[in-house]
Each structure stands twice: as C-alpha cells, then as structure tokens.
Protein backbone atom coordinates (compact mmCIF):
# COMPACT_ATOMS: atom_id res chain seq x y z
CA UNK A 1 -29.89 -23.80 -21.17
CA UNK A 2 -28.39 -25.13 -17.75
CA UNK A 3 -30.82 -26.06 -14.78
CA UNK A 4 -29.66 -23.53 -12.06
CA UNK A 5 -30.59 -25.93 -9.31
CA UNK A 6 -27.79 -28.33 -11.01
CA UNK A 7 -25.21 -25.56 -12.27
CA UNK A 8 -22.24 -25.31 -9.64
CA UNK A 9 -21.60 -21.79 -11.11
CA UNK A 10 -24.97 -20.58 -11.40
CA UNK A 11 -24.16 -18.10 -8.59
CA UNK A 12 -20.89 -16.62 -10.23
CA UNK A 13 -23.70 -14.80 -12.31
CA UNK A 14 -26.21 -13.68 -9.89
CA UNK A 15 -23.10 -12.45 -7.76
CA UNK A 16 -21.92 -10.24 -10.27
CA UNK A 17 -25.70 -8.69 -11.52
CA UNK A 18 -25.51 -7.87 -7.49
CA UNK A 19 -22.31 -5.92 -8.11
CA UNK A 20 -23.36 -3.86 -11.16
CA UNK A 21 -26.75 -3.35 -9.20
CA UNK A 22 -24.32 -2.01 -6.06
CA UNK A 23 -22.29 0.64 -8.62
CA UNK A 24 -19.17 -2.01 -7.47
CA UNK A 25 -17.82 -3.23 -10.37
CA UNK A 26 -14.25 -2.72 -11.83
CA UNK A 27 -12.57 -3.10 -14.84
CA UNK A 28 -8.97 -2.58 -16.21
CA UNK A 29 -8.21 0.49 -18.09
CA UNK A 30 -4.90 -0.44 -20.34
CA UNK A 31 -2.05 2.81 -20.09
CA UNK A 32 0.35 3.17 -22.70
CA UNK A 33 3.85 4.02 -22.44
CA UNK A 34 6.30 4.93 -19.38
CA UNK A 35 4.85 5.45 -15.60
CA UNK A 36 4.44 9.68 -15.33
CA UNK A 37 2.54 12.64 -14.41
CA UNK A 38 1.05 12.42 -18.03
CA UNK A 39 -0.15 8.77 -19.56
CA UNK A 40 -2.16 7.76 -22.59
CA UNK A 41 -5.61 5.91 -22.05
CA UNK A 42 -7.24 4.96 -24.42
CA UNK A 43 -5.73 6.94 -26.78
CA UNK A 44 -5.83 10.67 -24.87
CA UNK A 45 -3.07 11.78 -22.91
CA UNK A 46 -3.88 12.34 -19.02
CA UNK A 47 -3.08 13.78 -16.01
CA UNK A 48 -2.16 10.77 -14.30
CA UNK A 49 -3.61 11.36 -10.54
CA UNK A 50 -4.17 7.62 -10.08
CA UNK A 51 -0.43 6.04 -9.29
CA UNK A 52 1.29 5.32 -6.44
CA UNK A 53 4.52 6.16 -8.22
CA UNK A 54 5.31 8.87 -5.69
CA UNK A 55 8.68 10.02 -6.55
CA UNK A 56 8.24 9.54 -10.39
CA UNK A 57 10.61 6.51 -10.18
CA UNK A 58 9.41 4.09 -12.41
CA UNK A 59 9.94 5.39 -15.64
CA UNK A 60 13.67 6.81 -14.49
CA UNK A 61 16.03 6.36 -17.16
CA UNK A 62 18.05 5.04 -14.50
CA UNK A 63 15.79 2.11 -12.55
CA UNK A 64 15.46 1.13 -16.68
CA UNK A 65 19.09 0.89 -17.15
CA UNK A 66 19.63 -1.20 -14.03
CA UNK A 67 17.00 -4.06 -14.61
CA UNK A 68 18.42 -4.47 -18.18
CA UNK A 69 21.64 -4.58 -17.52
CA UNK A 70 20.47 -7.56 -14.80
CA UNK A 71 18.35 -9.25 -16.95
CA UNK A 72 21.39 -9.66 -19.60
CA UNK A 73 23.54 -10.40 -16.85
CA UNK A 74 21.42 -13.01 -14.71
CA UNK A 75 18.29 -13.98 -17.10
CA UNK A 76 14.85 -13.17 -17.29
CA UNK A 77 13.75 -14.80 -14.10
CA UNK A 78 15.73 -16.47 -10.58
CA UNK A 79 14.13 -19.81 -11.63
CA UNK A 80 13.48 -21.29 -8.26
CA UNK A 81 12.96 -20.47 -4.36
CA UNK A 82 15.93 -18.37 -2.57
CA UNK A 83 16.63 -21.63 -0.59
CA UNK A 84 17.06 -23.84 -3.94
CA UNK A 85 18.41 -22.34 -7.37
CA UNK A 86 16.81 -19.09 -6.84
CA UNK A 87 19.19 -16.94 -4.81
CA UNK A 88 21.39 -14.41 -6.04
CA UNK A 89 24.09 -11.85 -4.97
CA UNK A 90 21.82 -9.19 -5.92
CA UNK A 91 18.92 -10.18 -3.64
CA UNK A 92 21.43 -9.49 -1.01
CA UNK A 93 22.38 -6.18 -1.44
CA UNK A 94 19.00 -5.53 -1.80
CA UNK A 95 18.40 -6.25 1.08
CA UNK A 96 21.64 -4.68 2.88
CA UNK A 97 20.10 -1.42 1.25
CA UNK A 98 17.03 -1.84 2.78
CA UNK A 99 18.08 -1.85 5.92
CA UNK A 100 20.43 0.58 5.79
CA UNK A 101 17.61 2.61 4.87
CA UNK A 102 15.32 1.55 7.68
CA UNK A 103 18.42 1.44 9.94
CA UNK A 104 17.60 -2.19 11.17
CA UNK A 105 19.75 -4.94 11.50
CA UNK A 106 18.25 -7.07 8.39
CA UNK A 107 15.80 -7.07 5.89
CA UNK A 108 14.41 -9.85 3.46
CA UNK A 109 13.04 -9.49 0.07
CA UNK A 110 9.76 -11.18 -0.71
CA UNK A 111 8.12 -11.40 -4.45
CA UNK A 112 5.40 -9.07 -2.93
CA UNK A 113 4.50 -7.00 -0.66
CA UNK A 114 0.76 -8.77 -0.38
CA UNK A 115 3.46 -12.06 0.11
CA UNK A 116 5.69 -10.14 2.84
CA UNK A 117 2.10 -9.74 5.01
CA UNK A 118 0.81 -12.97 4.36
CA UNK A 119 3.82 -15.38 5.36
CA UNK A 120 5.56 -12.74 8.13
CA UNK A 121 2.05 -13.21 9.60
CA UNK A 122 1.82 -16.79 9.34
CA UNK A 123 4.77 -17.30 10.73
CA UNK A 124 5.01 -15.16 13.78
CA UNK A 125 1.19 -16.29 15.27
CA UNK A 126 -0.84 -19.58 15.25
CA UNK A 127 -3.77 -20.88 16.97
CA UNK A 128 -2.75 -20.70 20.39
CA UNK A 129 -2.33 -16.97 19.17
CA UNK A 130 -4.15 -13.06 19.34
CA UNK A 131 -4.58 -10.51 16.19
CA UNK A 132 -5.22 -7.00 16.78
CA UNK A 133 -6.46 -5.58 13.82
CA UNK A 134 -6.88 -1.72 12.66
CA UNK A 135 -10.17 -2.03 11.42
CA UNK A 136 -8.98 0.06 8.03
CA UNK A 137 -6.05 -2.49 7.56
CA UNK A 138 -5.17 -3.48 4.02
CA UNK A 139 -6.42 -6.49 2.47
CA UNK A 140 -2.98 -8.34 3.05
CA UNK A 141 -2.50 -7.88 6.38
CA UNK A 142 -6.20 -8.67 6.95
CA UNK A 143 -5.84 -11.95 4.89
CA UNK A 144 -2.72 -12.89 6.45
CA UNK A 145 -4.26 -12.78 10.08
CA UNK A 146 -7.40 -15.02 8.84
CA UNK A 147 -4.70 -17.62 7.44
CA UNK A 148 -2.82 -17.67 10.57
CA UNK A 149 -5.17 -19.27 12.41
CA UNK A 150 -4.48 -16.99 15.02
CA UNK A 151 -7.57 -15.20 16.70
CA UNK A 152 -8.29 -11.97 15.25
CA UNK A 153 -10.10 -8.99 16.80
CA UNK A 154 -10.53 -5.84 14.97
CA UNK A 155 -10.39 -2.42 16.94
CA UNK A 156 -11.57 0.78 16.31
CA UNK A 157 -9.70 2.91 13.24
CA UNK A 158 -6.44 4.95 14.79
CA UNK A 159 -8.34 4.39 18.17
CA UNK A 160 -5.75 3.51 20.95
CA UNK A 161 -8.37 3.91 23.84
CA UNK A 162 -10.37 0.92 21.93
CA UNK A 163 -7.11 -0.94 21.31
CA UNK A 164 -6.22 -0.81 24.97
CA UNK A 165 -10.03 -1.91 25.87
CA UNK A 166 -9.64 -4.98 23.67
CA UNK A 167 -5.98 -5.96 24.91
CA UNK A 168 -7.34 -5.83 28.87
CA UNK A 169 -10.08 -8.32 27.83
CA UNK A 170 -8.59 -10.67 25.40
CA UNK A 171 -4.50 -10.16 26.05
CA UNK A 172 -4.14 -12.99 28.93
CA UNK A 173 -6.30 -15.53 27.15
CA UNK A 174 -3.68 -16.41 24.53
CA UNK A 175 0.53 -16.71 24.16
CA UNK A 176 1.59 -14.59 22.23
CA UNK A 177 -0.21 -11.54 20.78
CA UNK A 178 0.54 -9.33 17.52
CA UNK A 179 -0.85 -5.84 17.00
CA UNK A 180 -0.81 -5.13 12.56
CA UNK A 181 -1.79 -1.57 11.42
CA UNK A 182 -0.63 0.25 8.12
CA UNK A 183 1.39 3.29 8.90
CA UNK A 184 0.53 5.48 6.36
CA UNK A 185 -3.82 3.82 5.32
CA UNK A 186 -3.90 3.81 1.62
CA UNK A 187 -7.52 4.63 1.15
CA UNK A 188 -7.83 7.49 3.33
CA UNK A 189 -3.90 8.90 3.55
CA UNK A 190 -3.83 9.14 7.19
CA UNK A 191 -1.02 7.90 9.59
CA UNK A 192 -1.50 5.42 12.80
CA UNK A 193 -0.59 6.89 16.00
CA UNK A 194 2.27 4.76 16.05
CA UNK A 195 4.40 6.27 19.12
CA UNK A 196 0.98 5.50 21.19
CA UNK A 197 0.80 1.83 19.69
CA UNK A 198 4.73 1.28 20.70
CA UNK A 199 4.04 2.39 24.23
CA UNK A 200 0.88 -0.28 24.83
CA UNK A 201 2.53 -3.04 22.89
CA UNK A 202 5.85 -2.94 25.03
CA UNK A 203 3.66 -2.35 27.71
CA UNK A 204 1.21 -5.53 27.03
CA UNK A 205 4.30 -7.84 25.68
CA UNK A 206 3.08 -7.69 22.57
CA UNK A 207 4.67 -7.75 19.42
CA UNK A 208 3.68 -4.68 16.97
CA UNK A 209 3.78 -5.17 12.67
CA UNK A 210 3.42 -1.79 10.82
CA UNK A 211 2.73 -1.68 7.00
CA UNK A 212 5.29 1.01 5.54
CA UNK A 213 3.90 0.46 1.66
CA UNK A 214 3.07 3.90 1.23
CA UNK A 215 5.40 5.67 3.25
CA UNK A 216 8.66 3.65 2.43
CA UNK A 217 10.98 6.26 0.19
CA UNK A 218 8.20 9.48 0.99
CA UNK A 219 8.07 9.68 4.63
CA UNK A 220 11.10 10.68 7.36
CA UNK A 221 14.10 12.91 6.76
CA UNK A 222 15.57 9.87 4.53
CA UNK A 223 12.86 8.62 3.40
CA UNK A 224 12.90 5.79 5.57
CA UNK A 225 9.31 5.73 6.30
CA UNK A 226 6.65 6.65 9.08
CA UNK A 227 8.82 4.77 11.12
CA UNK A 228 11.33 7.29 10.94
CA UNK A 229 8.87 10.15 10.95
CA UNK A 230 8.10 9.22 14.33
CA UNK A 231 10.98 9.13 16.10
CA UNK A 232 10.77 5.37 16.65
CA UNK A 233 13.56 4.19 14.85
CA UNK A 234 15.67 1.04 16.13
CA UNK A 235 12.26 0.52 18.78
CA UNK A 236 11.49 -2.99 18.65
CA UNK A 237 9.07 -3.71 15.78
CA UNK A 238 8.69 -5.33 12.68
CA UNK A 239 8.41 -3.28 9.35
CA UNK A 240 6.78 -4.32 6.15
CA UNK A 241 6.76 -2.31 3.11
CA UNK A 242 6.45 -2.79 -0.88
CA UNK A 243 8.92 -2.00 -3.74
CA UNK A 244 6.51 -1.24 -5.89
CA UNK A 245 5.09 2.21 -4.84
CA UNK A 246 7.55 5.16 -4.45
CA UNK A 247 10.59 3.02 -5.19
CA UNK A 248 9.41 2.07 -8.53
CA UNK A 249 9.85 -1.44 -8.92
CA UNK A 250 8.20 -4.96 -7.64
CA UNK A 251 8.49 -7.12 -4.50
CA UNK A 252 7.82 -6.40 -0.71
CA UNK A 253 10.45 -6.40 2.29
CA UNK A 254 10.40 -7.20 5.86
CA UNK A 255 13.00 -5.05 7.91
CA UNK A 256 13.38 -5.73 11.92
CA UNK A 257 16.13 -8.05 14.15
CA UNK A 258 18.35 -10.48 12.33
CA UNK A 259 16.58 -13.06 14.72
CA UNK A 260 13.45 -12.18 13.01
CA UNK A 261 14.94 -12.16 9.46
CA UNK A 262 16.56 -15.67 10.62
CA UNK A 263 13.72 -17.10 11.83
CA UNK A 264 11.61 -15.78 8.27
CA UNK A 265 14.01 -17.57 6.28
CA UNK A 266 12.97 -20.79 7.89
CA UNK A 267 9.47 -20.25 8.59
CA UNK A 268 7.74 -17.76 6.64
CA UNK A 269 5.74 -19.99 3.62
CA UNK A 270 5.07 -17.61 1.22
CA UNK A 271 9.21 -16.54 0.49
CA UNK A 272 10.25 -20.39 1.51
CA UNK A 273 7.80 -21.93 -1.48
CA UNK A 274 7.89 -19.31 -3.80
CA UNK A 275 10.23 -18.35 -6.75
CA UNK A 276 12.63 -15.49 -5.86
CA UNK A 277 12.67 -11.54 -6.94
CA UNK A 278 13.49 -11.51 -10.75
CA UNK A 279 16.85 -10.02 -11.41
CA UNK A 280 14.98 -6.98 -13.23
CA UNK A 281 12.41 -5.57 -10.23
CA UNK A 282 15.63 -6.09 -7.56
CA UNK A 283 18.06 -4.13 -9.29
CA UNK A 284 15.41 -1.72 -10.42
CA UNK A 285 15.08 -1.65 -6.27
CA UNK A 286 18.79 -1.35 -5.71
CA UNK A 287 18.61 1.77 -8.18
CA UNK A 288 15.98 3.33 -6.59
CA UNK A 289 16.83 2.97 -3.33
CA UNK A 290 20.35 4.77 -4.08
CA UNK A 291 18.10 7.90 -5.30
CA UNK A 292 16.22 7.98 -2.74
CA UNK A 293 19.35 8.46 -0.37
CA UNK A 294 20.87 10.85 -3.03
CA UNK A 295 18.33 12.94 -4.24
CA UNK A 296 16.09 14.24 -1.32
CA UNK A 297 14.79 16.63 -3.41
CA UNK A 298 12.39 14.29 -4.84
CA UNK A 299 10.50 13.89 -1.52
CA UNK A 300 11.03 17.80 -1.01
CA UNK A 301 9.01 18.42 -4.71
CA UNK A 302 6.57 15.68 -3.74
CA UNK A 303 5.63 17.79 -0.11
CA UNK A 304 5.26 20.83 -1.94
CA UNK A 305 2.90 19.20 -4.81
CA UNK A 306 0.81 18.19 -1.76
CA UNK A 307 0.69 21.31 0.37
CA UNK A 308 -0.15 23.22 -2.61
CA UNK A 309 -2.92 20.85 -3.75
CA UNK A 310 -4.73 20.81 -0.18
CA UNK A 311 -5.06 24.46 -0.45
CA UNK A 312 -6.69 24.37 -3.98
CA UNK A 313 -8.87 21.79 -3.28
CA UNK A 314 -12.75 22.11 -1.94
CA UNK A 315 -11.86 21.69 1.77
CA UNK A 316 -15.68 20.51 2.75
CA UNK A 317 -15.06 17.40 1.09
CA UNK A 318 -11.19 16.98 1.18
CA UNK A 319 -10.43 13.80 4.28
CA UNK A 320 -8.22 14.79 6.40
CA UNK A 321 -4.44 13.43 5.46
CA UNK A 322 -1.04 13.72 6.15
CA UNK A 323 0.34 11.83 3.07
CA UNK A 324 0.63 11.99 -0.61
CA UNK A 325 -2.64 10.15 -0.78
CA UNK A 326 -5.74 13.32 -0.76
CA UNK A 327 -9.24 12.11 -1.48
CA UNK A 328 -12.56 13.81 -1.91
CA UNK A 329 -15.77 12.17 -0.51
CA UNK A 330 -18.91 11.89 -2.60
CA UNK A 331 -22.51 10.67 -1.26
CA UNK A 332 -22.81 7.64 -3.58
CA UNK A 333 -21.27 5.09 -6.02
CA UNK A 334 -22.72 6.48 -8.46
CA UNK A 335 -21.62 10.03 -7.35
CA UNK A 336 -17.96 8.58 -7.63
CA UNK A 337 -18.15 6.90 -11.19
CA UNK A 338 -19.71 10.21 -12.00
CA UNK A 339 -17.07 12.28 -10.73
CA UNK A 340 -14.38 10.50 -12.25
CA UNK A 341 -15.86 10.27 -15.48
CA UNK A 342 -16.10 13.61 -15.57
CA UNK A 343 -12.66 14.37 -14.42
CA UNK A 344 -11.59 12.02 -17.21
CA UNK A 345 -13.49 14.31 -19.82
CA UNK A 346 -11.58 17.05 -18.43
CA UNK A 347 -8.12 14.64 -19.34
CA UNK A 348 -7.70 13.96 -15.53
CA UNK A 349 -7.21 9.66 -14.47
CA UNK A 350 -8.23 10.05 -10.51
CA UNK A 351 -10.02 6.48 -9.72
CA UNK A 352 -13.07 6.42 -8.11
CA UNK A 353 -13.07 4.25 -4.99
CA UNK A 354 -16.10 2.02 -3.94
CA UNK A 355 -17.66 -0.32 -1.14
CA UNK A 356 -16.46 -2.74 -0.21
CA UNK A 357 -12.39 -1.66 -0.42
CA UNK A 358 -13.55 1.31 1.65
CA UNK A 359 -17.11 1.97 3.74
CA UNK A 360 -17.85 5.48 1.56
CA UNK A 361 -17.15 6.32 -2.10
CA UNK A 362 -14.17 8.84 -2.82
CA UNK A 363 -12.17 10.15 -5.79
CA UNK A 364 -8.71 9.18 -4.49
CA UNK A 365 -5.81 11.67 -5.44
CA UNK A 366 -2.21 10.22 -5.36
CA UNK A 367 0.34 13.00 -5.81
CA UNK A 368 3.49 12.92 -7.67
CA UNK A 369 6.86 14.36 -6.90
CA UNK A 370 6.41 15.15 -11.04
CA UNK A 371 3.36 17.22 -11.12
CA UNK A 372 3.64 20.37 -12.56
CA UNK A 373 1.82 23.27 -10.78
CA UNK A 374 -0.46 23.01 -14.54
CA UNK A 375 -1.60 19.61 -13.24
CA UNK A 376 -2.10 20.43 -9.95
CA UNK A 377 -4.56 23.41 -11.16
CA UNK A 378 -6.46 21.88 -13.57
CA UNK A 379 -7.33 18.99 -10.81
CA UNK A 380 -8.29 21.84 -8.83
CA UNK A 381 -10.41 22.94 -11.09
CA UNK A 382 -12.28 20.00 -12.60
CA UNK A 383 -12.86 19.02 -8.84
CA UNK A 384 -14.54 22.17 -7.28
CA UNK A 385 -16.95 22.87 -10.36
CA UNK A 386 -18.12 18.94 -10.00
CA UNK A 387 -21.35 18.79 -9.13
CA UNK A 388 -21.24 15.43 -8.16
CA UNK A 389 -18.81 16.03 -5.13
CA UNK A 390 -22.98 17.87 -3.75
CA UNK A 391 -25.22 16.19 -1.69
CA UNK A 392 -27.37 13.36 -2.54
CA UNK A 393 -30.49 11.89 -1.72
CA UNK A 394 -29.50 8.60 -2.25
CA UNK A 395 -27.86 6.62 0.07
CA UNK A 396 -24.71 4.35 -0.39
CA UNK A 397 -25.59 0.87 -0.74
CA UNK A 398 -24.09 -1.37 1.88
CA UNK A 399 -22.68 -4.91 1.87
C-alpha cells in the first residue's frame, strides 16, 4: 500500500469520498437510439425530459441526410485548422446562414460553443482589462474570463442596479471593459434584462457579450434568439451561441461586425489552433438552420408544450422561467437524486441538478417541440405526488 504523505494522487481519492459524502457525484447514463421525446436507458423506454434538443432536430431524417451526404463528399473529419488544410466551402455558408439568421454582418464557426466563449474572450480583453460577470454565468464564459487575464468582478444575478454599482467603482481603473451574461441561464430558464444591459454598456463604453446557447433557433419571431426577442437586433454587441442545442448538431458561433469576425480570425486561440467543424455537424447545421427559417411551427409546438406544462405543474416549487428550460426546487441533494429516481421508476429521464453547477438542488425540465400532451401529463403527474419535492429538515450541503 502507498504512503499517502509520498502519493502525488493521494488526494484524487479523498476528493471524491468528499463528493459522494456531498450527494455531488455524477455518472453517465448510456441512451440508445435517435435523439426524441421517447429514448431507451438502460433498456426501458423514457420520457426523455432531460435534452436540450428543443425543436426535436437531431434525429430529423433530414439533418441525417445532410451530414452523410458531407461526410461521403468531404471525409470524416476537416483534418487541420481553418487557416491551414482545414477550411471548407461549407464552413462558409454556415456561417452566411448564421448570420442571416441573427441579421449581423458575419458570423464564425468554432468546434464548440465552450471554444466560441473561451477564445472570443481571450481575445477581446487582457490584463490591462475589466470582466463583468453575471454571477449565474455558464462555466465557459466564466472560464474564459479567468484565462483572459483580464480582471473579473462578478455582479449580482439579472441585477442591473448592482451592475451599475460595480461599473462606477471599477470602470475608469482599466481600458477596456466587457460585460458577459447568458441570455437565456440554463440552470434556472430565465432571461437577462438585456435592453437594460445595452443601455449601461453604451452608456459606460463598454463592450457587452451575450450567450444565445439556449435561445438560438427557440427564441424571437425567427428564431433568431433573445437577441431578437428583445428588440435589440443590429445594436452593437457580440453574440455567442451553440449548434448543438435546438439546432441539432455540434460546434458554437460568434455573430457581431465583420471587424469583429476579422479580428477573431486572427486572434481568437481556440478556432486559430484548433481543427475545424467536421463536414458532418456543419451541414447537419446548414440543414437545421434552413428549418428553422421554414418551419416556424416547430417553435410554435415547442411554446405551447411549455405553457401547458407550467400550468400542470406544482406552482410552489416551479422557478420562475420564461424559456423551454422549467425546473422544480427540492430542499436537498438527496431530495433531488430522490426525485429523479423516482420519476425514472415512473419511465420519466428529468436530471437532477446539484451544488456546485447551481447553489440549490432542482429537477430540471427541458421541453420539447415533440412532446405529446401524454408526456407532458404523466410529468405532471409523477412530479406533484413526489414527496420529495416537501420540506426537509436537512440542509443542503455547501462548498
């Protein structure tokens, strides 16, 4: 047996007893078969309440079609960086789509959407720089603005009045300053007030990035995103989003000025040094991103699904949200594992969600444009007669 004292890794183990102590620890849970409203794990078909598949996209005969007619056409894989082997005709109309859809004046494709936060971010701010951080902020952007270097204050959730505080006492120390919030927050379903956090960035000369992953193809008249829902289309602003949610598909964009997309081309690391979209995911994108102007009918069935599930659903414990994205708040961890075992039993898949990705336990809900009102129900159902959604005694464990 190894000496601890002596045992670089000795830790990895005590960390992770500390985890299962905590109710915190994950593991995967294989699905069989095509994305839909109804999966097989581990051998049971379920309600699938757990996928950010919003429009039902990517199991569409179509998006299928598309990426294997690419990958006979152009290969498996783009085999380098877009600046070396790895560029391709297709990338580009990608990216023409995209911002057609977000009506800016470019857009460029990154291999992720975690990729599209961390080297926009690195490139636009530096040392000499400020962050302003929603404190709820997705794990990308927050990782991006530690590996900036840049200076990075957190405010208060969806609170301007505390955003405005910390811009009067930080904002002249530093050159430039960028404010980073998700528009639509994927662990509560909420929106940022982001017609407020236009006015006081053009107002503070500061530059403002908003997160579209989960509103990209769901929110807006076309779909365009909480961008659009707003009003604020063609402000000045730069827009991130992911392919891989409601359009169905993999990689991340950034939409804004062509002197932004210019200047991203030659300075953001993580699309300069890293292999292209694969022929597949970008015309799966292309595909999907054609449906989504087509068929607004999709986002129609999706807004329905939702208004009809708040109304079912226990309203004492139902967050407050204006997105696809409903969750129910339970007292504990353990209250959460609980619930979702149960719902599980009940051939529901609706994830419980721990500390530390967000500060209470929840049973998070994702909505499909391809729920039937069956589904709907028997989520209704399962959720109101679990008792684990009560009070408890015990408190959450903290970090």
């Amino acid at each position: 047996m190894k000496d601890s004292s002596t045992d670089a890794y000795a830790w990895l183990e005590r960390s992770l007893a500390t985890i299962h102590r905590a109710n915190w620890h994950r593991s995967v849970q294989p699905i069989q078969g095509h994305p839909a409203a109804v999966v097989e794990l581990e051998g049971c078909p379920m309600i699938n309440f757990a996928s950010n598949d919003y429009l039902g996209l990517a199991g569409d005969e179509r998006l299928i079609q598309a990426a294997v007619e690419a990958t006979q056409e152009l290969g498996t894989g783009s085999t380098g960086s877009r600046l070396l082997s790895g560029h391709r005709q297709l990338h580009r109309e990608l990216e023409e789509a995209i911002a057609s859809l977000k009506q800016t004046e470019d857009a460029l494709v990154f291999s992720s959407g975690y990729l599209a936060n961390l080297g926009t971010i690195a490139a636009l701010v530096g040392q000499r720089d400020l962050i302003l951080s929603d404190q709820y902020n997705h794990s990308s952007l927050k990782k991006g603005a530690t590996l900036s270097g840049a200076t990075v204050v957190d405010y208060l959730h969806c609170d301007i009045e505390d955003l405005q505080a910390k811009l009067e006492q930080h904002r002249q120390q530093y050159r430039r300053c960028l404010i980073i919030t998700d528009s639509i927050f994927s662990m509560d379903g909420d929106l940022c007030p982001l017609p407020q956090l236009l006015e006081l960035a053009e107002a503070r000369s500061c530059m403002l990035l908003v997160d579209e992953a989960h509103a990209t193809g769901v929110m807006g008249a076309t779909g365009a995103g909480c961008v659009e829902y707003w009003g604020c289309t063609k402000r000045p602003l730069i827009q991130i989003g992911t392919l891989s949610k409601a359009l169905g598909s993999l990689g991340g964009y950034v939409a804004g000025s062509a002197t932004l997309i210019e200047f991203l081309r030659n300075r953001a690391p993580s699309w300069i040094y890293t292999t292209g979209l694969s022929p597949a995911d970008t015309a799966a994108a292309v595909a999907a991103l054609a449906i989504v102007r087509n068929e607004p009918q999709r986002r129609a069935w999706l807004w329905h699904n939702v208004e009809t599930l708040k109304r079912q659903l226990p309203k004492p414990k139902l967050l407050p949200s204006e997105s696809a994205i409903l969750c129910m708040r339970t007292e504990t961890s353990a209250d959460a594992l609980a619930t979702a075992k149960r719902l599980q039993e009940a051939g529901i898949f609706a994830p419980a969600i721990r500390p530390p990705t967000v500060p209470t336990s929840r049973i998070r809900v994702s909505v499909m444009a391809t729920h039937q009102p069956e589904h709907l129900q028997q989520l209704s159902i399962a959720l109101t007669q679990s008792r684990d959604l009560g009070t408890s005694s015990t408190s959450e464990v903290r970090g």
